[in-house]
C-alpha atoms as a PDB file:
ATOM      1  CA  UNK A   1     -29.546  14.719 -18.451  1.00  0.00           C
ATOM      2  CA  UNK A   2     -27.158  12.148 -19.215  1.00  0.00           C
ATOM      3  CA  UNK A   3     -25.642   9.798 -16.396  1.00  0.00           C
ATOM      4  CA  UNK A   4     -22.086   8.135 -16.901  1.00  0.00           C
ATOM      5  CA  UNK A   5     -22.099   4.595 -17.880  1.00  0.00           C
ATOM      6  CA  UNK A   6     -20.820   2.435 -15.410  1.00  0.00           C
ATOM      7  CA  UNK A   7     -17.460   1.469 -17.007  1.00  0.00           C
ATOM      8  CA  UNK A   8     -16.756   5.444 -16.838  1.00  0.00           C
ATOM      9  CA  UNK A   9     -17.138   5.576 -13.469  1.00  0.00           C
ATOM     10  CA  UNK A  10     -15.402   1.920 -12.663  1.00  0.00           C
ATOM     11  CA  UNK A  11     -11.921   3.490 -14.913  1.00  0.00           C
ATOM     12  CA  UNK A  12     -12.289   7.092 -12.910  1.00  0.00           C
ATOM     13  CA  UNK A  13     -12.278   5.432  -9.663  1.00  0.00           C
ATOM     14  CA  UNK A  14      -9.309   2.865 -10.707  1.00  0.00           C
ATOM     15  CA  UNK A  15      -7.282   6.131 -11.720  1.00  0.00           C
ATOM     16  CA  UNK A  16      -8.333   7.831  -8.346  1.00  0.00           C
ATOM     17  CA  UNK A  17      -7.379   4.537  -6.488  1.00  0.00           C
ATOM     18  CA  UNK A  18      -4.101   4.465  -8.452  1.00  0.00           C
ATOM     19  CA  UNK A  19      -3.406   8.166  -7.666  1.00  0.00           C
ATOM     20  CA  UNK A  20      -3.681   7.563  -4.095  1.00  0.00           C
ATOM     21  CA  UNK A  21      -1.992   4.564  -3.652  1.00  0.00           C
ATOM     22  CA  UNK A  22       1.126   6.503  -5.207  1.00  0.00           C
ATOM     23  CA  UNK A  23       0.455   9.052  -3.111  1.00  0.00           C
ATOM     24  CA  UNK A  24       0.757   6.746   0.310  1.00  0.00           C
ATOM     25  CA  UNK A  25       3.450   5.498  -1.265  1.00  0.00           C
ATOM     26  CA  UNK A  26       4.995   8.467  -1.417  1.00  0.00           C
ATOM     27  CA  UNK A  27       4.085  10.015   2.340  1.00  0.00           C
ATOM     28  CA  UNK A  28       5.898   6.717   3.753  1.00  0.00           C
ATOM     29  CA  UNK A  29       8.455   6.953   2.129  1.00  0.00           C
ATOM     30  CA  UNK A  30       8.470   4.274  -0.153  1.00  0.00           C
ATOM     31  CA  UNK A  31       9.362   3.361  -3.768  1.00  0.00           C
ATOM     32  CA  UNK A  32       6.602   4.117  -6.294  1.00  0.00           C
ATOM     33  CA  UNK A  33       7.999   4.273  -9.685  1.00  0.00           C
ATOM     34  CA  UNK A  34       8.019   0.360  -9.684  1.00  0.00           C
ATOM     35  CA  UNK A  35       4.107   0.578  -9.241  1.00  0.00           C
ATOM     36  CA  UNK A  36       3.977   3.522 -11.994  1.00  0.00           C
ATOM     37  CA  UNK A  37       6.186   0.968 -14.570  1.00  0.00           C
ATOM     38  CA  UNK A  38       3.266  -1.049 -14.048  1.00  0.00           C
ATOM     39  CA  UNK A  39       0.260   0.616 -14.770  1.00  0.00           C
ATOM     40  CA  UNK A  40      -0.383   0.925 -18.613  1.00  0.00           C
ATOM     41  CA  UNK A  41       0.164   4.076 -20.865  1.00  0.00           C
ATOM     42  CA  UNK A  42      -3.219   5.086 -20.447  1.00  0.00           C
ATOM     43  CA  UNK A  43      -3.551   4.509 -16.836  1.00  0.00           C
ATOM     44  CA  UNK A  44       0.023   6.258 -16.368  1.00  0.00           C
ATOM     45  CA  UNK A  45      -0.653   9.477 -17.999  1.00  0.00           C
ATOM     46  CA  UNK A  46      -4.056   9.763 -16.497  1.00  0.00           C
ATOM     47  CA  UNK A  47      -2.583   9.400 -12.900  1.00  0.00           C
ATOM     48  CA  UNK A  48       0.141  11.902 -13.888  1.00  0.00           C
ATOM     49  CA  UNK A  49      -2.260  14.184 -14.828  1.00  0.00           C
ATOM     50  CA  UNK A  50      -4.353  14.064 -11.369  1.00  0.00           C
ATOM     51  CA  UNK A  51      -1.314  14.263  -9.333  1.00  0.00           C
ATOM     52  CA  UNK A  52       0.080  17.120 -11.051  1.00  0.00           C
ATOM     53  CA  UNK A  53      -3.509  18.526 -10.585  1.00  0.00           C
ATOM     54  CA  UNK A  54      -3.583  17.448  -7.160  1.00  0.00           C
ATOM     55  CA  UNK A  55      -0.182  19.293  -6.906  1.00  0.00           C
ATOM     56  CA  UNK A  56      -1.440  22.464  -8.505  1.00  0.00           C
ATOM     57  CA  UNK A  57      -3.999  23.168  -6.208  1.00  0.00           C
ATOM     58  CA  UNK A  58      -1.959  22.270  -2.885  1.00  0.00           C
ATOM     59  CA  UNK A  59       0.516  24.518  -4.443  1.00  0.00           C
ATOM     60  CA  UNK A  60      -2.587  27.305  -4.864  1.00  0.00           C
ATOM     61  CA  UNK A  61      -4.168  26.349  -1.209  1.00  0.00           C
ATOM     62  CA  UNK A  62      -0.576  27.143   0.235  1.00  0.00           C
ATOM     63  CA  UNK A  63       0.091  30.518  -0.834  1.00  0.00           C
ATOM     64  CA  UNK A  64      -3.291  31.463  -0.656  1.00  0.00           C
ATOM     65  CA  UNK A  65      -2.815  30.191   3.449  1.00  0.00           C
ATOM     66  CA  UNK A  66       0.139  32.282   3.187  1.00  0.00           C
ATOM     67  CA  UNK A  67      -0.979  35.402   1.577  1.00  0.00           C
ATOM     68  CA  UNK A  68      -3.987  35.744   4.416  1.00  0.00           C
ATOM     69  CA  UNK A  69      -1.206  34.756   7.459  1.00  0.00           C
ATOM     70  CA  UNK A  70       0.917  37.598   6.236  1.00  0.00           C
ATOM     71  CA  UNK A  71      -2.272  40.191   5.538  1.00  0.00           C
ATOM     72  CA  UNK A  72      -1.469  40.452   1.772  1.00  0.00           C
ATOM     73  CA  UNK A  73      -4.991  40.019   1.147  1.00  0.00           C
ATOM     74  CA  UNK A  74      -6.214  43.125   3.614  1.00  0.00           C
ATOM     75  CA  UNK A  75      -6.572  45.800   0.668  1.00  0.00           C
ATOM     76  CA  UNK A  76      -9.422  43.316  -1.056  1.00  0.00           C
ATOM     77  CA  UNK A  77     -11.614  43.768   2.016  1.00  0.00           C
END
């Protein structure tokens, strides 16, 4: 079994970090696309790609919430 090397870990939790910083940003309100300008290429489209993940599955959690509030899902039982 390989384990990740340490710098792997250190850039996947500076992405994370990035990710939710935007995201407080965001919940309060505030400007972000300043902070966005300032990450670099790399950095930018990796934090793209986890919020539009992150948005994905809220997007999935919500209509699944939905689906079992209205009963849609009684038939699979």
């Amino acid at each position: 079994m390989s384990y990740p090397s340490v710098a792997h870990l250190v850039r996947r939790h500076v992405r994370l970090h990035a990710a939710q910083h935007i995201l407080e940003l965001y919940s309060v309100g505030q400007p972000y696309t300043d902070y966005l300008r300032e990450l670099s290429p790399e950095m930018r489209r990796a934090v793209e790609g986890l919020l539009r993940a992150t948005a994905e599955s809220w997007g999935i959690a919500v209509s699944d919430l939905e689906r079992a509030e209205n009963g849609d899902g009684q038939w699979l039982r």
